[in-house]
PDB file of N, CA and C in Angstrom:
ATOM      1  N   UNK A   1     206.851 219.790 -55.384  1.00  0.00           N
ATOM      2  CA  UNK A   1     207.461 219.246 -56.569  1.00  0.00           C
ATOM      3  C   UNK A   1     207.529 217.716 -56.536  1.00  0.00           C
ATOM      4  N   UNK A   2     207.846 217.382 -55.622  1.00  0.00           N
ATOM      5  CA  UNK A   2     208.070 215.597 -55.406  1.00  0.00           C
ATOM      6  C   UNK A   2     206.753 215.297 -55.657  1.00  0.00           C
ATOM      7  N   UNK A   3     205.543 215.539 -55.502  1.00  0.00           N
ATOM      8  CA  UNK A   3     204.199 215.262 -55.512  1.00  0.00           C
ATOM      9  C   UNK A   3     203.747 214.869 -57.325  1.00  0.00           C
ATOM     10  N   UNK A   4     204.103 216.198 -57.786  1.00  0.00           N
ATOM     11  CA  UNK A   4     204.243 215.977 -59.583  1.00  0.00           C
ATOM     12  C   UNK A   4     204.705 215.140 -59.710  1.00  0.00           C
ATOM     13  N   UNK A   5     206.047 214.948 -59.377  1.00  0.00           N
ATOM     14  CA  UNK A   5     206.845 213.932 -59.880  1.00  0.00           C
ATOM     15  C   UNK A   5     206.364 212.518 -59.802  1.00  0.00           C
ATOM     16  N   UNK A   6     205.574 212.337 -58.845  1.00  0.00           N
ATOM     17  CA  UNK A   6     204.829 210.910 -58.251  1.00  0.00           C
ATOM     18  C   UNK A   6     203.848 210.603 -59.307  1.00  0.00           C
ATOM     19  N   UNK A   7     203.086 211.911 -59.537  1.00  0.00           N
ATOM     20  CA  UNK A   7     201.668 211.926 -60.541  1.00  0.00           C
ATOM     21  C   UNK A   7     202.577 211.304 -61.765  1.00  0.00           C
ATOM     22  N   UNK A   8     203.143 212.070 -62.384  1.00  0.00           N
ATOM     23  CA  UNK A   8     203.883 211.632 -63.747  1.00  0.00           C
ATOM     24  C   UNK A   8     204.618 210.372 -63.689  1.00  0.00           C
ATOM     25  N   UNK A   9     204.837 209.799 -62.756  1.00  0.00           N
ATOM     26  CA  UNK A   9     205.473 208.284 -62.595  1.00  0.00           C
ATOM     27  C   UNK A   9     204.395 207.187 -62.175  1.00  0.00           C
ATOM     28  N   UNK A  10     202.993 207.408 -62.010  1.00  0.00           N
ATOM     29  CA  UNK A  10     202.179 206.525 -61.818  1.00  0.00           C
ATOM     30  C   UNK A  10     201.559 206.418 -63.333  1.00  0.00           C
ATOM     31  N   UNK A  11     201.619 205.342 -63.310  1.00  0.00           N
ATOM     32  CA  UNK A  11     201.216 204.149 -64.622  1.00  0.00           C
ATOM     33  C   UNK A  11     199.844 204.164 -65.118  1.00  0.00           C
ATOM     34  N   UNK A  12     198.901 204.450 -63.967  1.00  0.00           N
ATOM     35  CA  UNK A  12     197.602 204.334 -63.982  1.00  0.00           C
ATOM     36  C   UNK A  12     196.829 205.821 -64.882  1.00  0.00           C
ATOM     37  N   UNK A  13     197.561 206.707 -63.890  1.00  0.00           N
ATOM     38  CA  UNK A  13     197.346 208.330 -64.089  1.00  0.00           C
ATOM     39  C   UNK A  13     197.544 208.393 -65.749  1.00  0.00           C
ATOM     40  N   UNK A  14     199.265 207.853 -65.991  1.00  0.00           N
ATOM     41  CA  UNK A  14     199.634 208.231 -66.948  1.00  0.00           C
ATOM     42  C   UNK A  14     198.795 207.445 -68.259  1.00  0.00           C
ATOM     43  N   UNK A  15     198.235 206.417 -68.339  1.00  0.00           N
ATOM     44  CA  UNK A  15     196.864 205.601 -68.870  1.00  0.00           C
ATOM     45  C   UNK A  15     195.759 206.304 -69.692  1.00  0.00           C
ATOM     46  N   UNK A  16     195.645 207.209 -68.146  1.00  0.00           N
ATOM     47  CA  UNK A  16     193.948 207.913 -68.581  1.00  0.00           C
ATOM     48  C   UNK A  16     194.717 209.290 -69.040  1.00  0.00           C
ATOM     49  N   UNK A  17     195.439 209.337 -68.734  1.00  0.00           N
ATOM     50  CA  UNK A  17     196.139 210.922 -69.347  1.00  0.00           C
ATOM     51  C   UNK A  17     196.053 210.923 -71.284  1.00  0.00           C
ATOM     52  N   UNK A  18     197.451 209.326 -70.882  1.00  0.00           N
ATOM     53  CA  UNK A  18     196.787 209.137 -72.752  1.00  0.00           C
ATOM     54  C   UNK A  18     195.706 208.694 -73.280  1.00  0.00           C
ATOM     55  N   UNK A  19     194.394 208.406 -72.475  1.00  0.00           N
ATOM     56  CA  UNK A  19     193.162 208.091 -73.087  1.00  0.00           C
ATOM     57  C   UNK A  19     192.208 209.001 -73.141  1.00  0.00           C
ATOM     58  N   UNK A  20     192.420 209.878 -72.106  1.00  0.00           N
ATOM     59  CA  UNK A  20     191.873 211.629 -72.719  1.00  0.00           C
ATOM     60  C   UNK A  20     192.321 211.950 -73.721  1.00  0.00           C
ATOM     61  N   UNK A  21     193.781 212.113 -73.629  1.00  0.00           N
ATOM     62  CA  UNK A  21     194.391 213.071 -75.348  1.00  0.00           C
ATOM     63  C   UNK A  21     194.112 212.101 -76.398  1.00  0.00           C
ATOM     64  N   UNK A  22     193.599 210.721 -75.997  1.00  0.00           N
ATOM     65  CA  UNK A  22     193.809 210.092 -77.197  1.00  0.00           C
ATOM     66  C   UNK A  22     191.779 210.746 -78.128  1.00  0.00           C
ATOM     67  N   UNK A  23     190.941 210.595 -77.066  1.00  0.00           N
ATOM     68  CA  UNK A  23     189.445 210.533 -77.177  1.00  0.00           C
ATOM     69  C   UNK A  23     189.596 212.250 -77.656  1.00  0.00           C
ATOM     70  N   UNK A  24     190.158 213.136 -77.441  1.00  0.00           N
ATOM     71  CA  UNK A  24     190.145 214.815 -77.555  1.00  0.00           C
ATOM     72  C   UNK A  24     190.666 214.334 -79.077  1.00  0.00           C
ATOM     73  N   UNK A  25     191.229 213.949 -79.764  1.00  0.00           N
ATOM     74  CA  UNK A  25     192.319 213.993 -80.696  1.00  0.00           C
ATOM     75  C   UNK A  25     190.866 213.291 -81.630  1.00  0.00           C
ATOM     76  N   UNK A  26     190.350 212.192 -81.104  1.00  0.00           N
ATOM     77  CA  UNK A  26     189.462 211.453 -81.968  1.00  0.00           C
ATOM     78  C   UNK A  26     187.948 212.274 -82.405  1.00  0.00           C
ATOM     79  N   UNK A  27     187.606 213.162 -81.166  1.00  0.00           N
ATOM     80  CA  UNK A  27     186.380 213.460 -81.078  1.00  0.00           C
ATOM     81  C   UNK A  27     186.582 215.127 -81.799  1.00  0.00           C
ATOM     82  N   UNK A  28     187.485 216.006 -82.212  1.00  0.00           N
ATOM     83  CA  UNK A  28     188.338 216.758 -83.150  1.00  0.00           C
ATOM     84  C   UNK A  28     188.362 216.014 -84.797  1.00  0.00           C
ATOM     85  N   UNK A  29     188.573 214.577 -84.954  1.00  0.00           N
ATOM     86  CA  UNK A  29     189.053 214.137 -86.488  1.00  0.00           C
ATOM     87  C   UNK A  29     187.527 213.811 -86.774  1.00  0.00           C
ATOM     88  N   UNK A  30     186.860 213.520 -85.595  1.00  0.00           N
ATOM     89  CA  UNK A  30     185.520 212.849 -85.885  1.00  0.00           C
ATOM     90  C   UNK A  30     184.497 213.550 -86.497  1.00  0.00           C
ATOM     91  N   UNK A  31     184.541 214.756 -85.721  1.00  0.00           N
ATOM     92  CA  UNK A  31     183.273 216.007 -85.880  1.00  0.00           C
ATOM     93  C   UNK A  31     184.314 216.828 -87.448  1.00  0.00           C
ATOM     94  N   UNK A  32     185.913 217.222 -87.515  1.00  0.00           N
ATOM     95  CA  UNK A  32     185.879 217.804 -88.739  1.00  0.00           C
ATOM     96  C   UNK A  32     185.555 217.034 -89.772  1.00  0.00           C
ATOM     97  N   UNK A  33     185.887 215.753 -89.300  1.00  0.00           N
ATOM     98  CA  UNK A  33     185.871 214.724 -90.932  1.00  0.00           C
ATOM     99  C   UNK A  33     183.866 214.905 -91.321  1.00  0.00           C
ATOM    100  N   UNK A  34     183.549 214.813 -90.436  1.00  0.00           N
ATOM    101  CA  UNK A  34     181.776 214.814 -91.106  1.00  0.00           C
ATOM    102  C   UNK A  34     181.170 216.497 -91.314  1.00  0.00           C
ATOM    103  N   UNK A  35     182.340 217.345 -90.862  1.00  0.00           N
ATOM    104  CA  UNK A  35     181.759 218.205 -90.962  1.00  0.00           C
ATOM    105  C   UNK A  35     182.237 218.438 -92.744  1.00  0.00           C
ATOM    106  N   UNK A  36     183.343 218.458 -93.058  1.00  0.00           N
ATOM    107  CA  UNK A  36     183.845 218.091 -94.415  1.00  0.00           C
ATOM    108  C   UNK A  36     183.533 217.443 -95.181  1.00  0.00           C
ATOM    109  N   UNK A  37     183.014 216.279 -94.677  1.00  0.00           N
ATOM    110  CA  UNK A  37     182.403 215.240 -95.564  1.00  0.00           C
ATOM    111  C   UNK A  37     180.891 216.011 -96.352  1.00  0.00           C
ATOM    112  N   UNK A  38     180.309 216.748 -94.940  1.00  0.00           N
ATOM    113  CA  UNK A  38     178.839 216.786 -95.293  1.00  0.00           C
ATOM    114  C   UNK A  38     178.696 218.639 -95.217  1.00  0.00           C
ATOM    115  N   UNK A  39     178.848 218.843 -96.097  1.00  0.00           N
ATOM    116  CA  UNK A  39     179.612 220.537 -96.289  1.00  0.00           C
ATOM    117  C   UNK A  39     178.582 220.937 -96.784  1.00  0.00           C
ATOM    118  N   UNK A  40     177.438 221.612 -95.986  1.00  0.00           N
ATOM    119  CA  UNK A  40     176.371 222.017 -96.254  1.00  0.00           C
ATOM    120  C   UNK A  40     175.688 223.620 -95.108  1.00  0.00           C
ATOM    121  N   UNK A  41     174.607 224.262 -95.690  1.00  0.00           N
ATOM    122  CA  UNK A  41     174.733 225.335 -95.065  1.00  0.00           C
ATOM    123  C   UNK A  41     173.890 224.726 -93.410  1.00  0.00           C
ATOM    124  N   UNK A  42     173.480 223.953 -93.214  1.00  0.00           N
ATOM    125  CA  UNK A  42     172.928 224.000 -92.046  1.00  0.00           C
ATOM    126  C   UNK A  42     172.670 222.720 -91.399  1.00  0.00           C
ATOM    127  N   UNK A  43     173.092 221.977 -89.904  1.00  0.00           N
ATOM    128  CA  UNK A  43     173.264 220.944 -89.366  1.00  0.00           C
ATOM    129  C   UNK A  43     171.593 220.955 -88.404  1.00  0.00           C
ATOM    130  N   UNK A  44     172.161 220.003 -88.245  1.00  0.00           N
ATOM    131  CA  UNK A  44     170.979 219.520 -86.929  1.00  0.00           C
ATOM    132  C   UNK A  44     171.559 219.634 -85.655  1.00  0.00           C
ATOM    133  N   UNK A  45     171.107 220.997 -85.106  1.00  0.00           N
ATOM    134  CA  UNK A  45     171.947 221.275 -83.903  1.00  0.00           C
ATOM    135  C   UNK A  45     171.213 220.439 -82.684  1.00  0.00           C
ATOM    136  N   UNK A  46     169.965 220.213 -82.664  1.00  0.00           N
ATOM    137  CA  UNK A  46     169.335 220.155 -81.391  1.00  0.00           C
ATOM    138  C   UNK A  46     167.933 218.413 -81.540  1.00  0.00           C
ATOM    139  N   UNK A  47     167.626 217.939 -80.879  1.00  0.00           N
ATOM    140  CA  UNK A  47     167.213 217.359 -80.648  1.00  0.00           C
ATOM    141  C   UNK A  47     165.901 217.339 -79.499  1.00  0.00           C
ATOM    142  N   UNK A  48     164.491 217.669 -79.539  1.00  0.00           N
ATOM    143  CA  UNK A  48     163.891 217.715 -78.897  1.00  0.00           C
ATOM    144  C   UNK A  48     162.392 216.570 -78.786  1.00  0.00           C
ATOM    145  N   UNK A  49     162.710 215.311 -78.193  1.00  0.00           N
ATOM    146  CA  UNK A  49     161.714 214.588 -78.277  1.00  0.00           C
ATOM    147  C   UNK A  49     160.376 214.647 -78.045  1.00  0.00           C
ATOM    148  N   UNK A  50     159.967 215.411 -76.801  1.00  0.00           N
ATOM    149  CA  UNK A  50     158.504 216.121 -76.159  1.00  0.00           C
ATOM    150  C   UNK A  50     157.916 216.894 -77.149  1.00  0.00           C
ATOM    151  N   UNK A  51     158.177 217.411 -78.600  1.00  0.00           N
ATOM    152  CA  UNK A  51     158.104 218.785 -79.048  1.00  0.00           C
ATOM    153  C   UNK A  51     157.117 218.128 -79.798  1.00  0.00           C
ATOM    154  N   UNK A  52     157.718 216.923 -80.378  1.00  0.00           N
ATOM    155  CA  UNK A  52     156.524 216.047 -81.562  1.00  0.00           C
ATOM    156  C   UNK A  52     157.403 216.546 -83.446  1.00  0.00           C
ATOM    157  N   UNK A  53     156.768 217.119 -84.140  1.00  0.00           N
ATOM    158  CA  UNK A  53     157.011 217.228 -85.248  1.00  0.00           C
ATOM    159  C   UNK A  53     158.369 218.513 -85.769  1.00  0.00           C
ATOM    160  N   UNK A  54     158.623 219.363 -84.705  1.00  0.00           N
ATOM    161  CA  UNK A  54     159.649 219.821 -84.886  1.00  0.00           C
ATOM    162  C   UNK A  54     160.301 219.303 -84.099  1.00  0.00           C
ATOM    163  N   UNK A  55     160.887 218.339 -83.761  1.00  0.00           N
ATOM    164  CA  UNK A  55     161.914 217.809 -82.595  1.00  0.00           C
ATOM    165  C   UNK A  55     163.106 218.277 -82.929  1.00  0.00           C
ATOM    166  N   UNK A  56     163.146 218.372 -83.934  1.00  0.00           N
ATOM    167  CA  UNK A  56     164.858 218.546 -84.729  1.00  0.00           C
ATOM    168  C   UNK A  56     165.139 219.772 -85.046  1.00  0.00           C
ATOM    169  N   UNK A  57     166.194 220.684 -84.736  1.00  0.00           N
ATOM    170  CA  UNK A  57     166.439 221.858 -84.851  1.00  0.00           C
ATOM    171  C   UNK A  57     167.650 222.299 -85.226  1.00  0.00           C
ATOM    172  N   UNK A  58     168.058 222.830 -86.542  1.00  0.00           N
ATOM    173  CA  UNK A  58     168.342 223.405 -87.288  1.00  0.00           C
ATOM    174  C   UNK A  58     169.546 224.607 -86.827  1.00  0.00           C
ATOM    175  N   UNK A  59     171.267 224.371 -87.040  1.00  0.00           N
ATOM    176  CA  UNK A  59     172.086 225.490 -86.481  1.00  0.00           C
ATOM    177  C   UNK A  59     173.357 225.141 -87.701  1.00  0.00           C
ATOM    178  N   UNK A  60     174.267 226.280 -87.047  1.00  0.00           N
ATOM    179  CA  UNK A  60     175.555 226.208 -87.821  1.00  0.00           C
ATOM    180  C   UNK A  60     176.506 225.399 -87.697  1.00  0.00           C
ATOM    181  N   UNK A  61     177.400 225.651 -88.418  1.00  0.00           N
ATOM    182  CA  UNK A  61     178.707 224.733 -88.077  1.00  0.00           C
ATOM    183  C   UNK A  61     179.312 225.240 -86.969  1.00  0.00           C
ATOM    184  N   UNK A  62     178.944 226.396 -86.037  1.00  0.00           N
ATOM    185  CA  UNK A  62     179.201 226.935 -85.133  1.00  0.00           C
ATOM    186  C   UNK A  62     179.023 225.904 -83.604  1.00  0.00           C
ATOM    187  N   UNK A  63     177.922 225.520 -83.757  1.00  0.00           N
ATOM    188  CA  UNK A  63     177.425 224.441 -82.837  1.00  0.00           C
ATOM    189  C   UNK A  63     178.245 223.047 -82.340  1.00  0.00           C
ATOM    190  N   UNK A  64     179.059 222.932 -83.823  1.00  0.00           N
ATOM    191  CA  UNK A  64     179.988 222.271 -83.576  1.00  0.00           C
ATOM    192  C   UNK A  64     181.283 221.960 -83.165  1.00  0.00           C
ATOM    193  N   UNK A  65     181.839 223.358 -83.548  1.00  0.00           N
ATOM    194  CA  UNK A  65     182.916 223.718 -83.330  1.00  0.00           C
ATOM    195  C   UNK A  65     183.226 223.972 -81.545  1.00  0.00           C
ATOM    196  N   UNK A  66     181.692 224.101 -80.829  1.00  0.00           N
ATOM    197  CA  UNK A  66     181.632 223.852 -79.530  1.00  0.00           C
ATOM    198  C   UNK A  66     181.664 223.157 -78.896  1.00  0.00           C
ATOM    199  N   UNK A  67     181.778 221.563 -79.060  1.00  0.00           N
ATOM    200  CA  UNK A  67     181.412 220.527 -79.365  1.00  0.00           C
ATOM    201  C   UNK A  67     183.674 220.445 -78.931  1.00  0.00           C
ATOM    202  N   UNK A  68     183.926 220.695 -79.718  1.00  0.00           N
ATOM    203  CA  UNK A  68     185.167 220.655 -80.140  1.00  0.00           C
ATOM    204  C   UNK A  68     186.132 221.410 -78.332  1.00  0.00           C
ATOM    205  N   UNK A  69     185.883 222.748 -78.420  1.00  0.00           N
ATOM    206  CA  UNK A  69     186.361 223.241 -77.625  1.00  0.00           C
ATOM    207  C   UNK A  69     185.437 222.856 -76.038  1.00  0.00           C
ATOM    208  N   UNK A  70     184.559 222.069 -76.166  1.00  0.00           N
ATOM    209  CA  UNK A  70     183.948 221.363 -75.306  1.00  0.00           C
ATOM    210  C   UNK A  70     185.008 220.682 -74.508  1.00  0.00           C
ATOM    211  N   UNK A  71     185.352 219.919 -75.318  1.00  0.00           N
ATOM    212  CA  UNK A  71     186.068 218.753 -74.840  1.00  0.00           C
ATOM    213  C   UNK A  71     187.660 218.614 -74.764  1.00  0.00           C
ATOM    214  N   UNK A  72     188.506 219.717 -75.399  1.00  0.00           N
ATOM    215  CA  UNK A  72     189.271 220.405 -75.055  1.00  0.00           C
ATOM    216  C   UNK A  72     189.496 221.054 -73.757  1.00  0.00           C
ATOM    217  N   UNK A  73     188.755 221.584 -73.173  1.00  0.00           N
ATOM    218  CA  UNK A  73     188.092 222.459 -72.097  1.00  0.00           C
ATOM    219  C   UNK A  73     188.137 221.344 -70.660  1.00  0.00           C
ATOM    220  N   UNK A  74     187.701 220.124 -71.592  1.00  0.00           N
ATOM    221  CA  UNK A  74     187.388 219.056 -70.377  1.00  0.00           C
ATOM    222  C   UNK A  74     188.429 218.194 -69.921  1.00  0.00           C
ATOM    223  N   UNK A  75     189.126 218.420 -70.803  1.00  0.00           N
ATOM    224  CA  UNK A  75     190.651 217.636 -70.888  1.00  0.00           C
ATOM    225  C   UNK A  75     191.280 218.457 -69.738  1.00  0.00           C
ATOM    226  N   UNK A  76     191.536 219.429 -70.139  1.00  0.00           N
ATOM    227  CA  UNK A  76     192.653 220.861 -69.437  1.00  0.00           C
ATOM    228  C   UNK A  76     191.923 220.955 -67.824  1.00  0.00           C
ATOM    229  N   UNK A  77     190.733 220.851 -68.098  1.00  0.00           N
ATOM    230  CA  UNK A  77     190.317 221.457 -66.605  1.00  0.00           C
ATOM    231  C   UNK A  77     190.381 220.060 -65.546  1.00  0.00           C
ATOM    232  N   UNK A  78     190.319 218.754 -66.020  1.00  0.00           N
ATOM    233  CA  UNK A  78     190.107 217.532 -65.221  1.00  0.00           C
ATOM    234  C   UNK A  78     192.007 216.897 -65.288  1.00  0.00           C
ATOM    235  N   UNK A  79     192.437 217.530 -66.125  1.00  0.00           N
ATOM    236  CA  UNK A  79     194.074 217.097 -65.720  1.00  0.00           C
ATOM    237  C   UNK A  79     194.491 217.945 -65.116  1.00  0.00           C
ATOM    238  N   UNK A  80     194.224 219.427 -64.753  1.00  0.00           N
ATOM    239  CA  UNK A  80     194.348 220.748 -63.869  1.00  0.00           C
ATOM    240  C   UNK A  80     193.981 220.193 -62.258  1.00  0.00           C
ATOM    241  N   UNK A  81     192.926 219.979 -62.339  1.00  0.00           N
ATOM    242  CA  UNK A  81     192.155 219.100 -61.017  1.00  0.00           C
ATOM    243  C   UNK A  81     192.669 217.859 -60.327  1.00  0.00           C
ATOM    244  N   UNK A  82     193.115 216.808 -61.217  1.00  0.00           N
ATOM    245  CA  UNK A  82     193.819 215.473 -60.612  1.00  0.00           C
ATOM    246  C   UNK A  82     195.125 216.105 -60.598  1.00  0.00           C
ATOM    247  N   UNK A  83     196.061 217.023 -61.222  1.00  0.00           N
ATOM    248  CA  UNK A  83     197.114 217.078 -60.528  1.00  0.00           C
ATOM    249  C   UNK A  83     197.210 218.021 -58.918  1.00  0.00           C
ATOM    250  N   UNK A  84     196.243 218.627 -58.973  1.00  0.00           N
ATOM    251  CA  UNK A  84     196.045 219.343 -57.649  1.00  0.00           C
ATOM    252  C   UNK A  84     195.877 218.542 -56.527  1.00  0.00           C
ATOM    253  N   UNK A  85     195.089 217.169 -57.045  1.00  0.00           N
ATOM    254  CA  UNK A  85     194.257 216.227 -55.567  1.00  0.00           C
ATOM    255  C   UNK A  85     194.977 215.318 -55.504  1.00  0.00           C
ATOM    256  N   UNK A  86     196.135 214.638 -56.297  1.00  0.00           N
ATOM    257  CA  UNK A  86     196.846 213.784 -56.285  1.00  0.00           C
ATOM    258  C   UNK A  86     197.579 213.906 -55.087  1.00  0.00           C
ATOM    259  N   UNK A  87     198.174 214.739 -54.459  1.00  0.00           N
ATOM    260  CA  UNK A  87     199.098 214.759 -52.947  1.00  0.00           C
ATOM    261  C   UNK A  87     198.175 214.539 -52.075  1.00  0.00           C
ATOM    262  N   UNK A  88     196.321 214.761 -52.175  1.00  0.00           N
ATOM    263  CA  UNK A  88     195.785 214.650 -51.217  1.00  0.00           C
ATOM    264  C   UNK A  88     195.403 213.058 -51.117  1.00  0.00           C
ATOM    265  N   UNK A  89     194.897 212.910 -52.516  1.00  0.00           N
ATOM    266  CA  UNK A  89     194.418 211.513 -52.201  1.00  0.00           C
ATOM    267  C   UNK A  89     194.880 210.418 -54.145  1.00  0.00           C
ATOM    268  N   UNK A  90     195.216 209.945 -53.918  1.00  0.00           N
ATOM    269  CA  UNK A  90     195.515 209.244 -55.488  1.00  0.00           C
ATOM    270  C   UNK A  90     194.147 208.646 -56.447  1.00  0.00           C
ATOM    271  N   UNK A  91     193.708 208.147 -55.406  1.00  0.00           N
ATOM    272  CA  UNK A  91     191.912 207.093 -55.877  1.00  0.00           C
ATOM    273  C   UNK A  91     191.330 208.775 -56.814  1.00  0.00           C
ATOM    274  N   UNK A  92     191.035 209.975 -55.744  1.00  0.00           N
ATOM    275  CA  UNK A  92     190.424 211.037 -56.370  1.00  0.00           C
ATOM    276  C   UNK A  92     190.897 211.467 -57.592  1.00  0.00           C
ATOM    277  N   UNK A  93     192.179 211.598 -58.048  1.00  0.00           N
ATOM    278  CA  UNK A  93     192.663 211.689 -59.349  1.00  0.00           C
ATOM    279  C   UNK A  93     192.238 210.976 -60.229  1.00  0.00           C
ATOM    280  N   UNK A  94     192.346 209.299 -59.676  1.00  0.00           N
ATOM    281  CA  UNK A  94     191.742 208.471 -60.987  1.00  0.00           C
ATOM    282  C   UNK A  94     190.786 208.313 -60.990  1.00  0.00           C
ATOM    283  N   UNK A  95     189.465 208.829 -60.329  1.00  0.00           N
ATOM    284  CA  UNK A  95     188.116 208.968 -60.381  1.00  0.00           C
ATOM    285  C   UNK A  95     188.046 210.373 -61.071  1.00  0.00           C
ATOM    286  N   UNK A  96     188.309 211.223 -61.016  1.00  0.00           N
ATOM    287  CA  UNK A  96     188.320 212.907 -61.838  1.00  0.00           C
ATOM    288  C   UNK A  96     189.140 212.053 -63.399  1.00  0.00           C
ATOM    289  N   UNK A  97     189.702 211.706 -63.861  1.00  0.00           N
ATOM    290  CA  UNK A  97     190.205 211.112 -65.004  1.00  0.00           C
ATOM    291  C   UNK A  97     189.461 210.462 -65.793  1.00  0.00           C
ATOM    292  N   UNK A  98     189.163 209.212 -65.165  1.00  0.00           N
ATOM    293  CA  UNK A  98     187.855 208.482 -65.429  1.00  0.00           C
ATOM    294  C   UNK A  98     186.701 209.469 -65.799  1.00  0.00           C
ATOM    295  N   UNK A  99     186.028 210.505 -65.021  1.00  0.00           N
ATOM    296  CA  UNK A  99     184.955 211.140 -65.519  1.00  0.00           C
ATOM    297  C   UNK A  99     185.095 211.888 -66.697  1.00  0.00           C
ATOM    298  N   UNK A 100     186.474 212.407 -66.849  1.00  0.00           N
ATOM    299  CA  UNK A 100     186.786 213.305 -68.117  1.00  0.00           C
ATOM    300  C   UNK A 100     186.588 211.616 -69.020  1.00  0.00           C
ATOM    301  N   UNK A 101     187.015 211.107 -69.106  1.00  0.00           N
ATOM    302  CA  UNK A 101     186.724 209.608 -70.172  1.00  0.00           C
ATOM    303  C   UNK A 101     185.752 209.403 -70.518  1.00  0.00           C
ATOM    304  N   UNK A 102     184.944 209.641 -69.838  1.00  0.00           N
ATOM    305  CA  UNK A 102     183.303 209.277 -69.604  1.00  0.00           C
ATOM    306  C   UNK A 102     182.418 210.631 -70.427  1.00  0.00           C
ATOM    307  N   UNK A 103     182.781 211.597 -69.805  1.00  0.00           N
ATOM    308  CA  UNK A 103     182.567 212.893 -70.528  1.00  0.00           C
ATOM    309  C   UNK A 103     182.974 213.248 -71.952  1.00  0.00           C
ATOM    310  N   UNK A 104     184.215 212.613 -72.166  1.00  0.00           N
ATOM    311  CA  UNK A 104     184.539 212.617 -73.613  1.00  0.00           C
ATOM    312  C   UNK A 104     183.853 211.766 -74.778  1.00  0.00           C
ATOM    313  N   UNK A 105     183.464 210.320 -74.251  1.00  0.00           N
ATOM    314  CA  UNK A 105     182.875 209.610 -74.872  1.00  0.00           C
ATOM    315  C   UNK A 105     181.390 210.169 -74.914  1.00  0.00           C
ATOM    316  N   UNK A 106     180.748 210.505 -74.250  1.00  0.00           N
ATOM    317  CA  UNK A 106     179.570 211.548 -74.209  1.00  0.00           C
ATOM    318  C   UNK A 106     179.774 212.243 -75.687  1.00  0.00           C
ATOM    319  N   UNK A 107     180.457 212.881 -75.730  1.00  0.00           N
ATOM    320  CA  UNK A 107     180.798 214.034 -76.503  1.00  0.00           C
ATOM    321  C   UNK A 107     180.605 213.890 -77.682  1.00  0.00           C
ATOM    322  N   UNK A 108     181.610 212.767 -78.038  1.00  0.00           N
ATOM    323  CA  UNK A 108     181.404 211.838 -79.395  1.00  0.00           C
ATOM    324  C   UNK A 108     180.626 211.356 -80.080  1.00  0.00           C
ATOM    325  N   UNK A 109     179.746 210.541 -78.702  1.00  0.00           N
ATOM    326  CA  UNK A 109     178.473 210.359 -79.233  1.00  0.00           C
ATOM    327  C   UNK A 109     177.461 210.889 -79.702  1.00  0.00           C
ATOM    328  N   UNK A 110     177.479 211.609 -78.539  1.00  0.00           N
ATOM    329  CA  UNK A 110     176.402 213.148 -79.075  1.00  0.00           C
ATOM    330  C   UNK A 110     176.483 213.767 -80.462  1.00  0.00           C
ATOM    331  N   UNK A 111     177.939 213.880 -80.762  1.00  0.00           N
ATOM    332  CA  UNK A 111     178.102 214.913 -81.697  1.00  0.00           C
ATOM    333  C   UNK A 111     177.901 213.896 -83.196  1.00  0.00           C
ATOM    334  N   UNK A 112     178.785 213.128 -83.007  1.00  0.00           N
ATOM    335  CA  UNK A 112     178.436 212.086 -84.072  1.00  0.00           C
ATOM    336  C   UNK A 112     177.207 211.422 -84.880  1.00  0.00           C
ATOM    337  N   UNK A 113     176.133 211.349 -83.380  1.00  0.00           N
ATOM    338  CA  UNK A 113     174.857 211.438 -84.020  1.00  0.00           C
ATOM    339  C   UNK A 113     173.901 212.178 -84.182  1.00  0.00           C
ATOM    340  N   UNK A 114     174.220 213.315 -84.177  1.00  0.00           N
ATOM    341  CA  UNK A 114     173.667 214.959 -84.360  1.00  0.00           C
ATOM    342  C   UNK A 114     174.603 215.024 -86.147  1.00  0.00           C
ATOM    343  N   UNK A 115     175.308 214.962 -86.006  1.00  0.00           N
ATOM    344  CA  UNK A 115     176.104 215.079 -87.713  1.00  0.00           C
ATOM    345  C   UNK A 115     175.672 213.917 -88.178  1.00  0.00           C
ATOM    346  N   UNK A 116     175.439 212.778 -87.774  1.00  0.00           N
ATOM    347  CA  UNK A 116     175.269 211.621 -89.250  1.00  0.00           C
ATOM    348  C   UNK A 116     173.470 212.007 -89.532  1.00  0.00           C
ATOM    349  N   UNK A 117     172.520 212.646 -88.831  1.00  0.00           N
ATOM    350  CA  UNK A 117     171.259 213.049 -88.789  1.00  0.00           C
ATOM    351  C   UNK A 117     171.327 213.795 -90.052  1.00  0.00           C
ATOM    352  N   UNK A 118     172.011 214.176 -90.262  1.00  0.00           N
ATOM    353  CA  UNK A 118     172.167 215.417 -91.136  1.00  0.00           C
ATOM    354  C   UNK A 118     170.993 215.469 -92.748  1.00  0.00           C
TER     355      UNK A 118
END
């Protein structure tokens, strides 16, 4: 218990904690707002450069919504993980934090320019 208590009182932790929920919260308003915006029966799920003239491939709003619980998923499982390694080592927490950051911004990007393709 004293160990939690340490995690939740470091400044640093608590940083990337709110810059995950903040990027989960953004990359959620980001993908519904264009999915709303651009309310049509079929997205550009896929991207294939080697292919030549079909590179671009064609899915649901389903594709996106994965996209969504993607990064949800990445939140829960990398704040699950740094609170476990935090008694072992502190640096490893804020390196597992950092990658969920990194991973989230991924996410965004990806998804953002797969929907503005549209």
């Amino acid at each position: 218990m004293p160990s939690t208590h340490k995690f939740f009182q470091d400044k640093i932790i608590l940083l990337l904690i709110g810059l995950n929920f903040f990027l989960v919260c953004a990359t959620v308003f980001v993908i519904t707002s264009r999915i709303i915006a651009n309310s049509g029966s079929s997205y550009i799920s896929q991207y294939r450069g080697d292919v030549g003239i079909g590179a671009f491939t064609t899915g649901s709003i389903l594709n996106f919504i994965y996209f969504i619980i993607f990064a949800i998923l990445v939140v829960a499982f990398h704040f699950s993980l740094s609170l476990k390694t935090y008694p072992i080592r502190r640096q490893l927490s804020v390196v597992i934090l950092l990658m969920s950051v990194f991973l989230l911004v991924i996410t965004m990007i990806v998804s953002n320019s797969l929907l503005v393709l549209r």
